[in-house]
Protein backbone atom coordinates (compact mmCIF):
# COMPACT_ATOMS: atom_id res chain seq x y z
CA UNK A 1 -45.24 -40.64 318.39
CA UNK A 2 -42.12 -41.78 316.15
CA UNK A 3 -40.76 -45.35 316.91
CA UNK A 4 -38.13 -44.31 318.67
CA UNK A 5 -40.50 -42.57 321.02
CA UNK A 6 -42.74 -45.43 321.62
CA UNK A 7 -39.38 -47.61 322.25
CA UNK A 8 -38.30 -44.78 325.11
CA UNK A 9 -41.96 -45.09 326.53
CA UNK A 10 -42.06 -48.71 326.80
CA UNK A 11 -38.86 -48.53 328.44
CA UNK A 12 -39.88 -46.08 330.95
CA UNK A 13 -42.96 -47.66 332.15
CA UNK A 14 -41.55 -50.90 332.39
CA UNK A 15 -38.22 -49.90 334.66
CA UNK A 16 -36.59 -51.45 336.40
CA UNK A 17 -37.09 -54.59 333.99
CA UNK A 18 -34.07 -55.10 331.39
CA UNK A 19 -35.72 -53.30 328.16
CA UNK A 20 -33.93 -52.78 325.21
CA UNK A 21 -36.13 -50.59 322.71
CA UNK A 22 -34.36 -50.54 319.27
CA UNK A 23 -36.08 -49.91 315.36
CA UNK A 24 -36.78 -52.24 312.69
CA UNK A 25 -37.95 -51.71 309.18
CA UNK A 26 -37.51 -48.54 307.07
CA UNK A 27 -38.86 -45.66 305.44
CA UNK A 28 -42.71 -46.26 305.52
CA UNK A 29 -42.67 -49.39 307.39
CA UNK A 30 -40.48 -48.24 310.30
CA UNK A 31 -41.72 -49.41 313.87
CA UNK A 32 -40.13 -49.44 317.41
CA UNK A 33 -38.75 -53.11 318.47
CA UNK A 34 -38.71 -53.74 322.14
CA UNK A 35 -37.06 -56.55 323.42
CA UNK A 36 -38.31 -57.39 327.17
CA UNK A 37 -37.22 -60.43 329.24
CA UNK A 38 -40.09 -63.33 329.51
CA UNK A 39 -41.29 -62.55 333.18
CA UNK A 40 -42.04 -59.31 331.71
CA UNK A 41 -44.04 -60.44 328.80
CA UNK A 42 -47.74 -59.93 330.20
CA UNK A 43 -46.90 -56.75 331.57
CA UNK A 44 -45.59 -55.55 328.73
CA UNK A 45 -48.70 -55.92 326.56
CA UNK A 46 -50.70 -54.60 329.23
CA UNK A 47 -48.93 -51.39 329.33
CA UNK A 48 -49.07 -50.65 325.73
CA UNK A 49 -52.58 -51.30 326.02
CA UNK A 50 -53.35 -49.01 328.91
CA UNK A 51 -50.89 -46.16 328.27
CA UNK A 52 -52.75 -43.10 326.71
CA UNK A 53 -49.50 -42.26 324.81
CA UNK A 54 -48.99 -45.73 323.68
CA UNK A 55 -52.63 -46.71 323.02
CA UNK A 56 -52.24 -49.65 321.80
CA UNK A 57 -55.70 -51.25 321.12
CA UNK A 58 -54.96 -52.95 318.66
CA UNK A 59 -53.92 -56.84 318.39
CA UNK A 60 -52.32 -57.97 315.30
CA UNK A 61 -50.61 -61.18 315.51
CA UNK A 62 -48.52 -63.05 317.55
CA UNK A 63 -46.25 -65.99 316.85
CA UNK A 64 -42.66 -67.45 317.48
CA UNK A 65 -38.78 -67.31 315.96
CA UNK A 66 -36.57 -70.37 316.28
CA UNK A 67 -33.34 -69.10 317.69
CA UNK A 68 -31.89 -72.74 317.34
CA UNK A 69 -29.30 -72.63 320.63
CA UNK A 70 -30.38 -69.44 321.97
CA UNK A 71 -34.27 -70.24 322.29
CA UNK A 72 -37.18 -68.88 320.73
CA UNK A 73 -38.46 -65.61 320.12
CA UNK A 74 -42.26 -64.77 321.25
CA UNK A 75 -42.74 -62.15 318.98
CA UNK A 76 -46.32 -59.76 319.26
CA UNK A 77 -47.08 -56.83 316.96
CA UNK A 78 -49.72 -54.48 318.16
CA UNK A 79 -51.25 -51.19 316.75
CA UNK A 80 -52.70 -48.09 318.39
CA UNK A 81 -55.92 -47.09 316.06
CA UNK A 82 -55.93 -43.73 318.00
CA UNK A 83 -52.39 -42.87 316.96
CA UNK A 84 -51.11 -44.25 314.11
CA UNK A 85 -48.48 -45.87 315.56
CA UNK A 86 -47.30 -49.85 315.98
CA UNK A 87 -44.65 -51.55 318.33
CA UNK A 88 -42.78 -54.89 318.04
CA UNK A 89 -42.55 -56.37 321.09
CA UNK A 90 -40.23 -59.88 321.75
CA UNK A 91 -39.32 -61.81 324.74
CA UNK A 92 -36.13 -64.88 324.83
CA UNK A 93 -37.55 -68.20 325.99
CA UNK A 94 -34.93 -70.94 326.71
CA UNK A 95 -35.28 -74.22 324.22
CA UNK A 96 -35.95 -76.68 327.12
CA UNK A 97 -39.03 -76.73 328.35
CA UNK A 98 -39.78 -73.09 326.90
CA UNK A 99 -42.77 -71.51 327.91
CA UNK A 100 -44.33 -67.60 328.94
CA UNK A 101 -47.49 -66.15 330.32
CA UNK A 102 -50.19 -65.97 327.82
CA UNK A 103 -52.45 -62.57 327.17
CA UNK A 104 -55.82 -64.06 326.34
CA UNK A 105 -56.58 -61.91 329.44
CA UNK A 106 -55.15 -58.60 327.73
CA UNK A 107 -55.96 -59.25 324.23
CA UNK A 108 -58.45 -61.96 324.01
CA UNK A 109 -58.14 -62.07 320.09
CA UNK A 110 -54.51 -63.68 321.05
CA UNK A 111 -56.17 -66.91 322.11
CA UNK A 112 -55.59 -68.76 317.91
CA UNK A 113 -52.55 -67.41 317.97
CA UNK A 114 -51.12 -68.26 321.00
CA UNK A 115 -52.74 -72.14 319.84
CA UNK A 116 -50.97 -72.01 316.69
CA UNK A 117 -47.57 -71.12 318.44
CA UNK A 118 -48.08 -73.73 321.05
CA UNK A 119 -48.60 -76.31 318.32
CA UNK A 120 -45.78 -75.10 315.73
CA UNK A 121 -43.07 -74.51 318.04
CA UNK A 122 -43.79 -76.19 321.30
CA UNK A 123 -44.34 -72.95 323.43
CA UNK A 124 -46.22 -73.26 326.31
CA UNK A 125 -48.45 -70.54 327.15
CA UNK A 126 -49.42 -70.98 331.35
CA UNK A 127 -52.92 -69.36 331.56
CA UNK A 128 -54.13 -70.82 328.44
CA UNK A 129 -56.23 -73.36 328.90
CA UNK A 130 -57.38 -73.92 325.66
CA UNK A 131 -54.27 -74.98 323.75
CA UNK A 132 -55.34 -78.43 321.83
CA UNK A 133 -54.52 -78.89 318.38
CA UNK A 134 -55.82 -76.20 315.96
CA UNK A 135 -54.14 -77.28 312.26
CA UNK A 136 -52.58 -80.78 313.04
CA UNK A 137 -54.53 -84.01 313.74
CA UNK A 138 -54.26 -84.68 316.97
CA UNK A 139 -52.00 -87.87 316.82
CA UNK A 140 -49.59 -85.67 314.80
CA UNK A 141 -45.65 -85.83 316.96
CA UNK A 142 -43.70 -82.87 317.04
CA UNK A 143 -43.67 -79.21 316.11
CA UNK A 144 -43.27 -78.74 312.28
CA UNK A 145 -41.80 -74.99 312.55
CA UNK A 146 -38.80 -75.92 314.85
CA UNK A 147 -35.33 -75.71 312.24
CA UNK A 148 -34.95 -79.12 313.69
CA UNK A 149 -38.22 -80.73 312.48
CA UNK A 150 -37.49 -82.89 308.87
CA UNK A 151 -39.79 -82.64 306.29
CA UNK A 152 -41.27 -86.36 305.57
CA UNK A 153 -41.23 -85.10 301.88
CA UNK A 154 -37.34 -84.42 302.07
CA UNK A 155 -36.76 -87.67 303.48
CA UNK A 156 -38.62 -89.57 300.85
CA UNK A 157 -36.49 -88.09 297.78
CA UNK A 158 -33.96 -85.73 297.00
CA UNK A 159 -34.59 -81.53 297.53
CA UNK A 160 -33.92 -80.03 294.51
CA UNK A 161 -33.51 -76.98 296.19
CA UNK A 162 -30.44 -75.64 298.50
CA UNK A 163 -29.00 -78.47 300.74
CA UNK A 164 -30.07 -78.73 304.28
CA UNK A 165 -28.30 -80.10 307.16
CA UNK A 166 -29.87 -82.80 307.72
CA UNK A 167 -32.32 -83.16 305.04
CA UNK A 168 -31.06 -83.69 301.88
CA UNK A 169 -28.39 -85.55 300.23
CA UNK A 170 -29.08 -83.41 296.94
CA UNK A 171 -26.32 -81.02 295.55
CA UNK A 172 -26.49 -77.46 296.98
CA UNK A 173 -27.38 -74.35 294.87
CA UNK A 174 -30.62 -73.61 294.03
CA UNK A 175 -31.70 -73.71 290.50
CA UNK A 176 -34.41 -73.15 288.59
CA UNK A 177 -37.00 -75.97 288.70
CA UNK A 178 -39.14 -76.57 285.28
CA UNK A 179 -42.81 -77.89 286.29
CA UNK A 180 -43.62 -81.58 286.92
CA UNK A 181 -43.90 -82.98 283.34
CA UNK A 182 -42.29 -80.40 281.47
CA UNK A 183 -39.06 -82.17 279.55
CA UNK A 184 -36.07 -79.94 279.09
CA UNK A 185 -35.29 -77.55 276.18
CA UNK A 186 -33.64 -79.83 273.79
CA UNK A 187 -35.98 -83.04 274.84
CA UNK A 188 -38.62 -82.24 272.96
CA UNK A 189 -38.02 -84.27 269.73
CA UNK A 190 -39.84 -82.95 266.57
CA UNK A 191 -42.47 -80.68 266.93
CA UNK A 192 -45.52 -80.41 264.28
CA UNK A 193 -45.44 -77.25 261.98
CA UNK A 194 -47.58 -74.77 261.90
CA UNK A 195 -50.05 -74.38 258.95
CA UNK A 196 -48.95 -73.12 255.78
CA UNK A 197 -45.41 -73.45 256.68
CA UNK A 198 -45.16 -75.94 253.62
CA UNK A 199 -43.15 -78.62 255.96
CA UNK A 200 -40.34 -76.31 256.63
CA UNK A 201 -39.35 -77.71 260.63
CA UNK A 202 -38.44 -74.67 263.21
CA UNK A 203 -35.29 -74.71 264.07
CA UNK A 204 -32.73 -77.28 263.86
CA UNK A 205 -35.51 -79.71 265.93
CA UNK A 206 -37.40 -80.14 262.33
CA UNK A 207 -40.81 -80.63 261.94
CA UNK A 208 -43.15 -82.61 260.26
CA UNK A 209 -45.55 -81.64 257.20
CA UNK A 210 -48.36 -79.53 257.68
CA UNK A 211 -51.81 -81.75 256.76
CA UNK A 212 -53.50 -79.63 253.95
CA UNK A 213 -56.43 -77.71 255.15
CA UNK A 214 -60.05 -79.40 254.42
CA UNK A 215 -62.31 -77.99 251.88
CA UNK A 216 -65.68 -77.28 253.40
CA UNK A 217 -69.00 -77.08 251.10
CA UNK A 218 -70.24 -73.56 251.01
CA UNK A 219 -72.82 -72.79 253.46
CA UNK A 220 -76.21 -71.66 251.84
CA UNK A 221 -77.76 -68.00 251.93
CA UNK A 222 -79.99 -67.53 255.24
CA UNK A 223 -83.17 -68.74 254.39
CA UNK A 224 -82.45 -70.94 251.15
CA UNK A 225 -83.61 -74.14 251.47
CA UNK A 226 -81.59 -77.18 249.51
CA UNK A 227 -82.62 -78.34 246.19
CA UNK A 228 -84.72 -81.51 247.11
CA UNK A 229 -84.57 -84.99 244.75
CA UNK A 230 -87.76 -85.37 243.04
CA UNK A 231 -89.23 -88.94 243.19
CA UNK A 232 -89.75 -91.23 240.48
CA UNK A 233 -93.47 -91.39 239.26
CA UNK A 234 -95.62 -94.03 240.56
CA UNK A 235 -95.75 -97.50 238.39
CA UNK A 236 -92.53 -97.13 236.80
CA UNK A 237 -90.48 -100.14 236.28
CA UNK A 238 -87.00 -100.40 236.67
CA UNK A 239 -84.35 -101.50 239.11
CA UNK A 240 -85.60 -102.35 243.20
CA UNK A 241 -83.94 -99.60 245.75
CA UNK A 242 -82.34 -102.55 246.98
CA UNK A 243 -80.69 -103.78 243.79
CA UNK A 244 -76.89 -102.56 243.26
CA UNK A 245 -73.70 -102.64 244.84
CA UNK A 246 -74.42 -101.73 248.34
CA UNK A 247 -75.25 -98.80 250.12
CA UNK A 248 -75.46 -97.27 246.57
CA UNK A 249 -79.30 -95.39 245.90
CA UNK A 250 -80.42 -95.87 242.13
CA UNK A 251 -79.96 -92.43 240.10
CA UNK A 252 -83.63 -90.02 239.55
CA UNK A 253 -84.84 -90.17 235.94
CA UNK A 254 -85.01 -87.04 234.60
CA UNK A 255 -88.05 -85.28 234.36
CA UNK A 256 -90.72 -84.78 230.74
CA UNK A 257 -89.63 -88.28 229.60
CA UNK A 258 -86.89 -89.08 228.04
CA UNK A 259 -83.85 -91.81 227.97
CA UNK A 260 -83.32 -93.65 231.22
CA UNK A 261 -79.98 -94.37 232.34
CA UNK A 262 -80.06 -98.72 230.74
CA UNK A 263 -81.68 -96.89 227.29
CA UNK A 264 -85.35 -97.44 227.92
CA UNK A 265 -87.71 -94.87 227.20
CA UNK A 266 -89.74 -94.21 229.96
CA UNK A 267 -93.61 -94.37 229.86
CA UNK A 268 -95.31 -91.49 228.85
């Protein structure tokens, strides 16, 4: 069935109530819309359920629209598997003391949602007997998704965002916001320069001088071992290892004899 033939249907099998069937969406996402008055809201479901056109099997969510003056919007969206086909369907509650049959009955999966809306908005669903806090802690006062409800996080400093009614003191127009920490282009002060860039800054922010790069010692060839220090023979005289400026080891003799570094020979 097209969307506007599921609106028609709905309409037909709930005369004599007030329907108004209408389409929302476009091209791939297209879907009928049918707005039915609140006494009708159970039956509604039900039909779309139990109609083999309609076929509606499906239950995909189900939440709330604040209307401000004119009320709230319970708004359902459910999906026939058989048919490939969806409907929208949306009944006005007044703002005082708002409240509409609930479907656990019809769709039992609509039990969370029909929490969540209860505890968001302040809808009361009569049938549900189940609807206790589900996100909020339960001393938690009022319903955060009403357009009335202020943000404690607005209150305690300005929005930099678009102004509010009621919210915000901060100028209106949104603008782009640079992460928390991030200075502004031009706060940055000098930056270092890059390597081999011989001090040169970027820019007209300067820079500062590049630190020369270290030289390392060359690595030796896998599996050469380092040249080791031969020892001094056994008996010979000369200076203690502790004698000398500190921290300072006394110098090998050379090997086969020869002058030691204070002019004695060494022994033979």
């Amino acid at each position: 069935m097209t969307p506007e033939e599921v609106g028609r249907r709905m309409a037909a099998l709930l005369a004599p109530a007030e329907v108004t069937p209408s389409i929302s969406g476009g091209q791939r996402h297209t879907r009928a819309t049918v707005d039915v008055p609140a006494a009708s809201w159970r039956s509604a479901l039900l039909v779309a359920r139990d109609d083999g056109e309609l076929a509606c099997d499906y239950f995909d969510w189900l939440s709330a629209v604040d209307e401000l003056a004119d009320g709230f919007d319970v708004v359902a969206h459910l999906w026939s598997t058989r048919h490939r086909h969806g409907v929208l369907l949306r009944a006005r509650v007044p703002r005082e003391a708002p409240a509409v049959a609930s479907v656990v009955d019809v769709y039992p999966g609509a039990a969370w949602h029909e929490r969540e809306t209860h505890e968001m908005f302040g809808i009361d669903f009569t049938g549900h007997h189940e609807l206790r806090p589900l996100l909020l802690p339960p001393e938690f006062e009022g319903h955060p998704l009403r357009k009335e409800f202020v943000l404690a996080s607005r209150v305690a400093k300005p929005w930099p965002g678009a102004k509010e009614p009621g919210e915000s003191e901060a100028g209106g127009g949104r603008r782009p916001i640079r992460p928390p920490g991030v200075p502004a282009p031009g706060e940055w002060g000098t930056t270092p320069t890059p390597a081999g860039a011989g001090g040169v800054g970027e820019g007209p922010r300067g820079g500062t001088p590049a630190r020369p790069a270290r030289e390392r010692p060359a690595r030796p060839a896998p599996g050469a071992r380092p040249t080791r220090t031969p020892r001094p023979a056994s008996g010979t005289s000369g200076p203690a290892a502790g004698d000398g400026p500190a921290g300072s080891r006394p110098a090998a003799p050379p090997q086969g004899g020869g002058e030691r570094p204070d002019g004695a020979e060494e022994a033979g």
